[in-house]
Structure formats: structure tokens, C-alpha cells
Protein backbone atom coordinates (compact mmCIF):
# COMPACT_ATOMS: atom_id res chain seq x y z
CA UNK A 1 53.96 98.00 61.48
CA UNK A 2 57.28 96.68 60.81
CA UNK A 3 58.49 99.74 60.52
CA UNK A 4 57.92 100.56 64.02
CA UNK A 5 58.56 97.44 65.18
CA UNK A 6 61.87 98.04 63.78
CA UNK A 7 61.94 101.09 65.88
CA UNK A 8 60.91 100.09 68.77
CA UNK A 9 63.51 97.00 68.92
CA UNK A 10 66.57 99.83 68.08
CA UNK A 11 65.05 101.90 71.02
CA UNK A 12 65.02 99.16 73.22
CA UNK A 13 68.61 97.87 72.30
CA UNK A 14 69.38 101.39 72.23
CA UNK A 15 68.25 102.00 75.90
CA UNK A 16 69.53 98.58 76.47
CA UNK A 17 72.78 100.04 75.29
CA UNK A 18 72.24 103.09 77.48
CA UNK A 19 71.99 101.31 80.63
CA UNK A 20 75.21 99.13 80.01
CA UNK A 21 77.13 102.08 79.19
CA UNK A 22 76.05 103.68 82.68
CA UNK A 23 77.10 100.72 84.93
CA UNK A 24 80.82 100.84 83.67
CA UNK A 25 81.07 104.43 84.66
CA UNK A 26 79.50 104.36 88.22
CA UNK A 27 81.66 100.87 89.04
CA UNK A 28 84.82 103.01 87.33
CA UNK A 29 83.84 106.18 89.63
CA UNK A 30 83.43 104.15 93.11
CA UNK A 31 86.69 101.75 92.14
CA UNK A 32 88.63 105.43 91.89
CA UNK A 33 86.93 106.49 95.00
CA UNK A 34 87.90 103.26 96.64
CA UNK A 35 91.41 103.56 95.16
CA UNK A 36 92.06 107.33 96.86
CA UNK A 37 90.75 106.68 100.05
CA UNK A 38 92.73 103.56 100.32
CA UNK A 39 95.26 105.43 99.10
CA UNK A 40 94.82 108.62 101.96
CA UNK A 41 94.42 105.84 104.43
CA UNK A 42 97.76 103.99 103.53
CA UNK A 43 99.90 107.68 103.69
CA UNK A 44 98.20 108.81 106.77
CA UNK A 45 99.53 105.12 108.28
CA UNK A 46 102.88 105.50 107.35
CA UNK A 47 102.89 109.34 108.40
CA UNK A 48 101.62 107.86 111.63
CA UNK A 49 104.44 105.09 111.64
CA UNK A 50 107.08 107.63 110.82
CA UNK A 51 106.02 110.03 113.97
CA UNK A 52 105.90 106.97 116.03
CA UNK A 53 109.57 106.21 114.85
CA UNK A 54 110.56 109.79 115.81
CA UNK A 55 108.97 109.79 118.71
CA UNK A 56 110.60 106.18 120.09
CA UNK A 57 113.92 107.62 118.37
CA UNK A 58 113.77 110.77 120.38
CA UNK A 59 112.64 109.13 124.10
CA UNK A 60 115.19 106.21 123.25
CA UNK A 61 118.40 107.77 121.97
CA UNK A 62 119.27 110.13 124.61
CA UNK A 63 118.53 107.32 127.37
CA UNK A 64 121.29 105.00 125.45
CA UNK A 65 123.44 108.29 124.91
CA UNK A 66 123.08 109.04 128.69
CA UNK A 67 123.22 105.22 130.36
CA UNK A 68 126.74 104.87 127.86
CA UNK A 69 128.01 108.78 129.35
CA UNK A 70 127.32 108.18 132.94
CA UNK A 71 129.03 104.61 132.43
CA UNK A 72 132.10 106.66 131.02
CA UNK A 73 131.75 109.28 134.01
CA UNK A 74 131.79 106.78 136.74
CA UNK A 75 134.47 104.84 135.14
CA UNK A 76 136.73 108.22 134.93
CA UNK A 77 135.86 109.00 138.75
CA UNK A 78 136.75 105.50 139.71
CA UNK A 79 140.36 105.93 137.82
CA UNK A 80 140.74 109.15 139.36
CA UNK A 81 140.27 107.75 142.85
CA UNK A 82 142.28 104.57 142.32
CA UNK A 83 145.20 107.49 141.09
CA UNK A 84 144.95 110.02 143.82
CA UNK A 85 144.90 106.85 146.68
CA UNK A 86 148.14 105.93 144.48
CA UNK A 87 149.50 108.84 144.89
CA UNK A 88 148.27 109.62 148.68
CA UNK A 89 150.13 105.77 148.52
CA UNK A 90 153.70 107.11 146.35
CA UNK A 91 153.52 110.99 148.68
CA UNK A 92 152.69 109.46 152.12
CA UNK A 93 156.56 108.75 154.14
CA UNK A 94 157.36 105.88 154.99
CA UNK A 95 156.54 105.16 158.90
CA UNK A 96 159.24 102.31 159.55
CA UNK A 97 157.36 101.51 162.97
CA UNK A 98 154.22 100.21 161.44
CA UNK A 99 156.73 98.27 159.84
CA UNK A 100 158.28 95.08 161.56
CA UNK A 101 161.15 96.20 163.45
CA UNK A 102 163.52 93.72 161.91
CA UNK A 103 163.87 95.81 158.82
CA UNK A 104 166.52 98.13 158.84
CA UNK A 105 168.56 100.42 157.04
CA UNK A 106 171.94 100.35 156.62
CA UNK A 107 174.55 103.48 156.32
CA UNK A 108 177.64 103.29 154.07
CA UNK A 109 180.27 105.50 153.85
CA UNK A 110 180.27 105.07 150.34
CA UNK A 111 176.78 106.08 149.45
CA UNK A 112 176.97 109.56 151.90
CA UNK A 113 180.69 110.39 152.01
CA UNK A 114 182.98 111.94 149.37
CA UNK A 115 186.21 113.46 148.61
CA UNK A 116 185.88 117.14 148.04
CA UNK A 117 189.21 117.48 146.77
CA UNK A 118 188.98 114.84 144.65
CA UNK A 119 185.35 116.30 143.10
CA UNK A 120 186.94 119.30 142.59
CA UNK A 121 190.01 118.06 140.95
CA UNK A 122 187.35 116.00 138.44
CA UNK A 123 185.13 119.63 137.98
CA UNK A 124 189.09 121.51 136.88
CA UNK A 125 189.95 118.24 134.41
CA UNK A 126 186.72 118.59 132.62
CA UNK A 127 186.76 122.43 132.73
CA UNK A 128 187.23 123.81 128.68
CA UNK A 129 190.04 125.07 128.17
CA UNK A 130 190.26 127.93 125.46
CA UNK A 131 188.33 131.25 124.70
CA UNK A 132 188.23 132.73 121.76
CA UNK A 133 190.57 136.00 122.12
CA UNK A 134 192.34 134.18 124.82
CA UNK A 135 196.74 133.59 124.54
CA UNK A 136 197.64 130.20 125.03
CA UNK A 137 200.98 128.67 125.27
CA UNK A 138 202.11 125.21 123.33
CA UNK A 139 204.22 122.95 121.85
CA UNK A 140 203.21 121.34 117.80
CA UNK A 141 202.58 118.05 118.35
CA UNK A 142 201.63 117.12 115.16
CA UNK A 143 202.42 118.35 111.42
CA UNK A 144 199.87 118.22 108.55
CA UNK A 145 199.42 119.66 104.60
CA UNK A 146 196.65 121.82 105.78
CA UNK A 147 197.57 123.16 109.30
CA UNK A 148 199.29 121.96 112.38
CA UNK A 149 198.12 120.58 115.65
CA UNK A 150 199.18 122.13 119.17
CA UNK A 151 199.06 120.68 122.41
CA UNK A 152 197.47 123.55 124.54
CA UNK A 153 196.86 121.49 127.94
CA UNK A 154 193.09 120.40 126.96
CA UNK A 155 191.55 117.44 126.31
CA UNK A 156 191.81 117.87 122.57
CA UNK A 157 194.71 119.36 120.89
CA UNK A 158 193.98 122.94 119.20
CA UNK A 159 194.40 123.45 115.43
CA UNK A 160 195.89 125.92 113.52
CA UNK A 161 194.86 125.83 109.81
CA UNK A 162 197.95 126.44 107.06
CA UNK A 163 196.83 130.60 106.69
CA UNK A 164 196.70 130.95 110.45
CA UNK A 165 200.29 129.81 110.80
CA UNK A 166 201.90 133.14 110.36
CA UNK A 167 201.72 136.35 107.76
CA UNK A 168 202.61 136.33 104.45
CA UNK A 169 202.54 133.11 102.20
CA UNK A 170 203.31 129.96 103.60
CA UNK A 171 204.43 127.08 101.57
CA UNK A 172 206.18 124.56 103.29
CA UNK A 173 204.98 124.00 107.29
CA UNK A 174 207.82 121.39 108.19
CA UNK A 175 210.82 123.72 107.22
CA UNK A 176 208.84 126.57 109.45
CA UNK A 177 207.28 124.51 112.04
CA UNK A 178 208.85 121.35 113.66
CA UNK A 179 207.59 118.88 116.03
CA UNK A 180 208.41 119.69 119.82
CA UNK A 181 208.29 123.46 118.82
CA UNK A 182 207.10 126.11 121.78
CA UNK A 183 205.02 128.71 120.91
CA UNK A 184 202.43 131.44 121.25
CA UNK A 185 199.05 131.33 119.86
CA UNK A 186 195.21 132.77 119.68
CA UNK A 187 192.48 131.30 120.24
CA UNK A 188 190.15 132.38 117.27
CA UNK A 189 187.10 129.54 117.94
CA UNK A 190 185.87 127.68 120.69
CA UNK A 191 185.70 124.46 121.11
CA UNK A 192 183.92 122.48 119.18
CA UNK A 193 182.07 118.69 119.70
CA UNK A 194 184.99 117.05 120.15
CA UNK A 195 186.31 119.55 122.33
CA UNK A 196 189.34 120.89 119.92
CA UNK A 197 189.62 124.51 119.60
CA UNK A 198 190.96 126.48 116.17
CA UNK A 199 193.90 128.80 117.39
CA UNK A 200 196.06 131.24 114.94
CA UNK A 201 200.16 132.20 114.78
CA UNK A 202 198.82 134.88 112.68
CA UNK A 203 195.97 136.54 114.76
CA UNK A 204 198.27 136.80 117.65
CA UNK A 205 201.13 138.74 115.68
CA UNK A 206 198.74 141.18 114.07
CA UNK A 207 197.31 141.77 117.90
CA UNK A 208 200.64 142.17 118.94
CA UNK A 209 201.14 144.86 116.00
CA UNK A 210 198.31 146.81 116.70
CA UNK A 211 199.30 146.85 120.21
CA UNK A 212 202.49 148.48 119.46
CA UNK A 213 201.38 150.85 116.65
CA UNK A 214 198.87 152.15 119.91
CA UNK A 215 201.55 152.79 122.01
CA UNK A 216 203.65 154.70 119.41
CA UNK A 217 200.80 156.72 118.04
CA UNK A 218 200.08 157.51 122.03
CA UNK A 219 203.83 158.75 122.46
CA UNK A 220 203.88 160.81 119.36
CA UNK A 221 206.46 158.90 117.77
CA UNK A 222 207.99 159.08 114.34
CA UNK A 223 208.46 155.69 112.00
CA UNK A 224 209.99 154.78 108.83
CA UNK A 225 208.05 153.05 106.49
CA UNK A 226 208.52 151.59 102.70
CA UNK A 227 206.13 152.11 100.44
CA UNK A 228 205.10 149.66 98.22
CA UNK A 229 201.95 150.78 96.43
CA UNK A 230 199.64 153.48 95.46
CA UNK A 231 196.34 154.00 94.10
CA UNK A 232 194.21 157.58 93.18
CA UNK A 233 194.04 158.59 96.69
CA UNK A 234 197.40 158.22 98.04
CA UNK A 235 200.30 155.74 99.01
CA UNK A 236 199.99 151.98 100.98
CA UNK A 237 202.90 150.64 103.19
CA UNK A 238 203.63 148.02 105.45
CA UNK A 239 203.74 148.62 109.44
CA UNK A 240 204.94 145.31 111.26
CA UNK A 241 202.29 143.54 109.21
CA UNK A 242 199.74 146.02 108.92
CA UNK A 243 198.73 147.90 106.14
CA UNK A 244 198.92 151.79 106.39
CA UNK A 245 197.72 153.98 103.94
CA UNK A 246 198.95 157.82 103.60
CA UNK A 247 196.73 160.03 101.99
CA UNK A 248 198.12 162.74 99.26
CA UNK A 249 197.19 165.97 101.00
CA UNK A 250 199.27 164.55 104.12
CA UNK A 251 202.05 164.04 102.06
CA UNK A 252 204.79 167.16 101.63
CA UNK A 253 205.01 166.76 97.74
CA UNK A 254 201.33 164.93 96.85
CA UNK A 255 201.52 166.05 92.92
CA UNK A 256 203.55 163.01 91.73
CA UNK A 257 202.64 160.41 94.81
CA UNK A 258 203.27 157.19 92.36
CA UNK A 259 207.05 158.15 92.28
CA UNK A 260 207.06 157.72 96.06
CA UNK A 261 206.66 153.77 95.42
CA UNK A 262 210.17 151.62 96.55
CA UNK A 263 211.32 154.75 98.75
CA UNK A 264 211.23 155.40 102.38
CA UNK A 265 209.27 157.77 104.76
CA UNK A 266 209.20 159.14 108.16
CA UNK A 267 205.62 159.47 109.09
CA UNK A 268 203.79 159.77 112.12
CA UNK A 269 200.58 158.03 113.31
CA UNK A 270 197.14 159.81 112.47
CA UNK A 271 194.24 157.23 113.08
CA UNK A 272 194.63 153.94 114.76
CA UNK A 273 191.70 151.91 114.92
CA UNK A 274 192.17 148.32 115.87
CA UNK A 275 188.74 147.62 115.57
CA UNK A 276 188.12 149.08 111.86
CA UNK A 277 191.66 147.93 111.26
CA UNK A 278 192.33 151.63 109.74
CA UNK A 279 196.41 152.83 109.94
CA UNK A 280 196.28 156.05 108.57
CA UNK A 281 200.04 158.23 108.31
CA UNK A 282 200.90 161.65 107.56
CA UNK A 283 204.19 162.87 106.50
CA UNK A 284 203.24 166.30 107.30
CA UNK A 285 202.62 165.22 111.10
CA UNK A 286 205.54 163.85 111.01
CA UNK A 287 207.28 167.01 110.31
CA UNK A 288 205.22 168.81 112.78
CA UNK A 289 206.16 166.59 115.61
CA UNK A 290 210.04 166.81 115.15
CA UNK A 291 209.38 170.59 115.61
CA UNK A 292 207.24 170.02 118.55
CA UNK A 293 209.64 167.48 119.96
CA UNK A 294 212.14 170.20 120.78
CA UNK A 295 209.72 172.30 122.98
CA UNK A 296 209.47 171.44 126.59
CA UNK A 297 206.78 172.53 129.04
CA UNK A 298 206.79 176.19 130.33
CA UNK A 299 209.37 177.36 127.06
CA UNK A 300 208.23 180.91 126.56
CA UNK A 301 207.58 181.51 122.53
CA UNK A 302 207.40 184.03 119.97
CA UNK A 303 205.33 183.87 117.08
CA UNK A 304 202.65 185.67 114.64
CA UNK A 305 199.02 185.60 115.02
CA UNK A 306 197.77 183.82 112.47
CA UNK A 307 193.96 183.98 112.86
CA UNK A 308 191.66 185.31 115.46
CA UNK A 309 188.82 182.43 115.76
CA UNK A 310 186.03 182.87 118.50
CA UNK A 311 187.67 180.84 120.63
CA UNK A 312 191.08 181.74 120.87
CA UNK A 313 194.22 182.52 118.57
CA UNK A 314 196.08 180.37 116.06
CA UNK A 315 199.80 181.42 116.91
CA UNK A 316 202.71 180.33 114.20
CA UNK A 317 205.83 178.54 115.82
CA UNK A 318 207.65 178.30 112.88
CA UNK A 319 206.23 175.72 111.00
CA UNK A 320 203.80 174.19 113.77
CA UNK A 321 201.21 176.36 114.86
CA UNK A 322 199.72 176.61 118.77
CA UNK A 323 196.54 177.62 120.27
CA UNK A 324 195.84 180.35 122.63
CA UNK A 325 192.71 179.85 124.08
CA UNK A 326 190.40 182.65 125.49
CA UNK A 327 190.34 180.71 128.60
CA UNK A 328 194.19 180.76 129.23
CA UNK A 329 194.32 184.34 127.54
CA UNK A 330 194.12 186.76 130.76
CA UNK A 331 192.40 186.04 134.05
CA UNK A 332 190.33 189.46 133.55
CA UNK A 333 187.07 189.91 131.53
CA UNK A 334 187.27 190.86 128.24
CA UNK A 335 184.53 191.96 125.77
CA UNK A 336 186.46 191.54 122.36
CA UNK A 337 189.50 189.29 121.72
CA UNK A 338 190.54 191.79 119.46
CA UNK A 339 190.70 194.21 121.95
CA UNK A 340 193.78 192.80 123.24
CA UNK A 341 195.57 190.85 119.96
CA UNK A 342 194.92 191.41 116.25
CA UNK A 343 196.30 189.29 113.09
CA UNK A 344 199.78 189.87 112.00
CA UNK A 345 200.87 190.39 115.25
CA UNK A 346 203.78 189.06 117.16
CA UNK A 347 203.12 187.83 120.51
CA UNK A 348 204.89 186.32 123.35
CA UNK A 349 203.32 183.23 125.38
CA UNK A 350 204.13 180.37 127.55
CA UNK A 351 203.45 176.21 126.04
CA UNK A 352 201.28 174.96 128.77
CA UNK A 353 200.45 171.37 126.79
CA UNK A 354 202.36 169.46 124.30
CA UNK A 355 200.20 166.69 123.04
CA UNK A 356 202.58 164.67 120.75
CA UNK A 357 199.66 162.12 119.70
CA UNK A 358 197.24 164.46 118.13
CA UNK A 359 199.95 167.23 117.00
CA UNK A 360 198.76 169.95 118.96
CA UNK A 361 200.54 173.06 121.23
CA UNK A 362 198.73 174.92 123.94
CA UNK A 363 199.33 178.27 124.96
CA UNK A 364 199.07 180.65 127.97
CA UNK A 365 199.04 184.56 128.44
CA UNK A 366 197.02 184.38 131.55
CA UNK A 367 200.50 183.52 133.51
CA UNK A 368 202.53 186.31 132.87
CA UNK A 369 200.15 189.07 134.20
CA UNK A 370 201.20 189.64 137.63
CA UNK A 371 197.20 191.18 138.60
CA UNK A 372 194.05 189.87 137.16
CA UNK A 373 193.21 192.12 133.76
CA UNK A 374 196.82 193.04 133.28
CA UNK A 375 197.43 192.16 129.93
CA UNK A 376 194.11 194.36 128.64
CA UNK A 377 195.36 197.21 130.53
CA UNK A 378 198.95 197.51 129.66
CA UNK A 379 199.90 194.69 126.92
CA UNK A 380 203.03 196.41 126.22
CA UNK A 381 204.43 196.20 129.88
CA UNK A 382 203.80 192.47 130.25
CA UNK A 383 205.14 191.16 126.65
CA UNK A 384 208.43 193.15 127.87
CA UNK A 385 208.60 191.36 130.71
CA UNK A 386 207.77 187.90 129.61
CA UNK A 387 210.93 186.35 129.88
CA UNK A 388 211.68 187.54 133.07
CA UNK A 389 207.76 186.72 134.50
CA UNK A 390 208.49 183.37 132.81
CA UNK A 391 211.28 182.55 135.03
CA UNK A 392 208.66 182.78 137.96
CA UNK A 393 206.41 180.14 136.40
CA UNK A 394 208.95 177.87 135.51
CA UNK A 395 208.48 176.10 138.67
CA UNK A 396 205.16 175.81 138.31
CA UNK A 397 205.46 173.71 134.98
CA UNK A 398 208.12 171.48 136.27
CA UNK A 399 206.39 170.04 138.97
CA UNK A 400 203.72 169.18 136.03
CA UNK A 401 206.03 167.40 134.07
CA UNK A 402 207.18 165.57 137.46
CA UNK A 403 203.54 164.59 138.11
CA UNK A 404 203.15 163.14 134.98
């Protein structure tokens, strides 16, 4: 008996124990039930809030965006308007009878009338005065250490700097130059700011030199000249200021061409280039033209062929050597040129050309035949009678001289 009372009290506590143990669960279960729906019920409000938000954002904002851009629209087309009636205002003339006819206008001489002598006096004062490669005349008005100034007639006197003021070296200006002093000078730069140009002594005489150098080079004429240097390919001189330079093959002896230094030459001109500033001599020109310079125009010539060339014949004068062209050979047709001359020899023709510059002697044939195609068919007939035929064309070669 007490054993199963014993029992029956731990079943009963037991199932007493059961039952308490159940009730924590099912109150935990519904609580976390309670808790999630809650839970579901609180995000689906705020996802409801949010797309409420969006949706007030997205009616709202572009009404605020469009009320603030139609305020800036009508505010632009209002300035607009107020600026085109301005300017319909500033473009429309001025109707002086709407006005009250006491205004008026007056006229003064002053403010329409001018002197058009006098404007064009004022446009000449203010003109500059001074291009660069121009010759201006002036007086030194002014002597410094490092150049001198010259009155040229301008608003600003021109400068010369010290190595401007003539060739060679220059050490002293005041015992060259004096104060008062006339003279002569280039314009090498313009004007600058202050409206002072840079003019040169110097550039002027070298212009002056290669001026002259032209004109003797052009005339075939013969100069002396000093030598006062060498180097490997031939000799350098002086030629009013210029330097020429002869080469050794136009020199007569070019073996030992330093010896030539401190001794003088007659040379003629054989380049002249201003703008390369190249003077190049020749001695051996030089000889050639004092044997050219004693033939004259229509002089009838004998000499030895030289060479037969397809254009003509070289023909020796004795030291200078002439051309006889095909086209001044014989006024028939020929086939060969060495049907009608052959190397070695001797010929007579007339000089139709001296050209002194370039060294050179022209020949004709084609003036003694007395019928086209003479000279092919009987040479021997017409080089008899050259000298008298050349009598006949002497005329003809003296009223080309007097043309000249």
C-alpha cells in the first residue's frame, strides 16, 4: 500500500509536472507567432509609408521643378521684351516734330568743316620715315662709345651701332665721325616703338661695292687685286671691301698657290652673286679676255678645229677658243658635220658675238656662202674667198655694233 501510494503521488506530480511543462511551450509558440506577425505587419507599414513617400515625391517634385522653370521662362521673356522695346527705343530716329518745336539744333563750322590741307600736312608729319634697304641722307647729331646717332628727318633720330659705322675695325668714332657731319646711310631695321630706326655706313658701302663689281663683271673688265690669303682650295683677296676668292685650277701656275700671297693679279670676274655674297676670279679669264678684247665684230679668223661636238665646232684663236655653231654653219641642210669640217683642220670664219662677261666667241660660216648649201658643195671655193666675201658683210656687222 505505501508502496503504491508512493507511486501514485510521483505519477500525479509527475503528470502534474507534465502539464506545467506544456503551458510554457504553447504561451512561448503563440508569443513567437504574435512576435512575426507583428513583425510582417510593422514592414509591410513602412513598405507602405515608403511607396507613399515616392509616390508624393514623384507627383510633388516636378510641380515645384515646373512652377520654379516657368517662373524663370516668363521672367526671361519679360527681359527680352523690356530689351527689344529698348532697342526698337535706341534704333527708332529721332522725329524732332513730335518734339516741341523750340528745340533746335545748332550747326558749327567747327564740328562739320576742316582744313584738308592742313589734315594732310598732319597724315605726311606722322608718316614713318625709313625702310629697311632704303638710302637716307643725314647729318650725326650725336656721338656715343657704342654707335652714333643721325638725324634722318623723322621723328626719332636713326642709329648706327659702332660695327655699322664703316669696314674694317673701328676704334675711335670722334676722330672718324664729328658732330654736324653729312652723310650717306642704310637703313638695315625699321622702326621700332619709339619710332628710331637702326641704319649702317657699312651696309651701304658694301651695296655700293657689289654694285660696281656687277657692272665690271657685265663689261668684261680686267682688275688688279692683292692677295692676302690662301687656304687648300685656292687664294682670297680683297675687292673694294669684298672678299674674292680664286680657285687653283683658274689660276695660270696653281702648283705653288701659297707663294702667290703679298703679290698682285689681274683677274677677271667669274661669279657675282650679291645675294650669296660669292666673288669668284679667274686669272685664266683674265688672260682670255685681253685676247678677246682685241677682236671686233665681223673680224674674219683663222684657226684649227679643235673638236667636233654635236652641236657645233670648238675653233682655236690662239689661246681663246670660239664656237661655230651648226646653226650659223651653212644655210643648207647637212646630214653630218663632218661632212663639211673634220679635227685638225684650219678654217676660216667670221666673229658674229663677243661676250666679254662670260668669255665666250661666236662664229659664222653661214655668211660667206654666196647661195644656200655653198659651203657643202665647194668648201674650197668659199674659204678662198673669205676675205674678200667678208668685206661684203662688214656692213652688216657694223650697223650691229651701232645698234647696240
Amino acid at each position: 500500500m505505501g508502496v503504491s501510494d508512493k507511486n501514485a503521488q510521483n505519477n500525479i506530480q509527475s503528470k502534474g509536472n507534465k502539464k506545467d511543462l506544456k503551458k510554457p511551450l504553447q504561451v512561448l509558440h503563440i508569443s513567437k507567432k504574435d512576435t512575426e506577425k507583428k513583425s510582417q505587419e510593422t514592414k509591410n507599414e513602412k513598405t507602405n509609408s515608403q511607396e507613399e513617400t515616392r509616390n508624393e515625391n514623384i507627383v510633388i517634385k516636378p510641380q515645384i521643378t515646373k512652377n520654379e522653370s516657368e517662373k524663370k521662362i516668363e521672367n526671361s521673356n519679360e527681359n527680352i521684351k523690356a530689351f527689344d522695346s529698348s532697342q526698337q527705343n535706341l534704333n527708332r530716329p529721332l522725329n524732332f516734330s513730335e518734339q516741341s518745336t523750340e528745340f533746335q539744333i545748332e550747326r558749327t563750322v567747327d564740328e562739320f568743316d576742316f582744313d584738308e590741307s592742313a589734315f594732310l600736312e598732319a597724315l605726311n608729319a606722322n608718316e614713318p620715315i625709313g625702310a629697311t634697304g632704303e638710302t637716307i641722307s643725314g647729318k650725326v647729331i650725336a656721338i656715343e662709345s657704342d654707335g652714333l646717332y643721325v638725324d634722318i628727318g623723322g621723328k626719332a633720330p636713326g642709329f648706327m651701332p659702332k660695327k655699322e659705322c664703316g669696314l674694317g675695325v673701328i676704334t675711335n668714332l670722334k676722330e672718324k665721325f664729328s658732330v654736324g657731319l653729312e652723310m650717306e646711310v642704310l637703313v638695315i631695321k625699321e622702326q621700332n616703338a619709339d619710332g628710331m630706326v637702326t641704319v649702317s655706313a657699312r651696309a651701304l658701302i658694301l651695296r655700293q661695292s657689289w654694285d660696281k663689281v656687277s657692272g665690271s663683271a657685265k663689261n668684261g673688265e680686267l682688275i688688279d687685286v692683292s692677295i692676302n690669303g690662301f687656304n687648300r682650295g685656292g687664294l682670297t683677296c680683297d675687292v673694294d671691301g669684298l672678299r674674292g676668292f680664286i680657285p687653283r685650277s683658274q689660276l695660270e701656275d696653281g702648283q705653288d698657290h701659297q707663294s702667290f700671297v703679298g703679290k698682285n693679279l689681274k683677274v677677271a670676274f667669274l661669279e657675282v652673286n650679291p645675294e650669296s655674297r660669292k666673288l669668284v676670279l679667274s686669272e685664266k679669264k683674265a688672260t682670255l679676255v685681253s685676247k678677246i678684247t682685241n677682236l671686233e665684230l665681223g673680224q674674219l679668223i683663222e684657226g684649227e678645229v679643235l673638236a667636233v661636238k654635236p652641236y657645233g665646232f670648238f675653233i682655236d684663236l690662239g689661246g681663246a677658243s670660239g664656237l661655230l655653231h651648226q646653226s650659223s654653219l651653212t644655210n643648207g641642210s647637212i646630214r653630218s658635220l663632218r661632212e663639211i669640217f673634220r679635227e685638225g683642220e684650219i678654217i676660216k670664219a667670221l666673229i658674229s658675238e663677243i661676250d666679254l662677261e662670260k668669255g665666250r666667241i661666236s662664229l659664222n660660216t653661214a655668211l660667206l656662202e654666196n647661195s644656200a648649201g655653198e659651203l657643202i658643195i665647194d668648201k674650197q671655193k668659199v674659204m678662198q674667198e673669205a676675205t674678200e666675201r667678208a668685206l661684203k658683210t662688214k656692213a652688216l656687222f657694223d650697223k650691229k655694233e651701232k645698234d647696240k
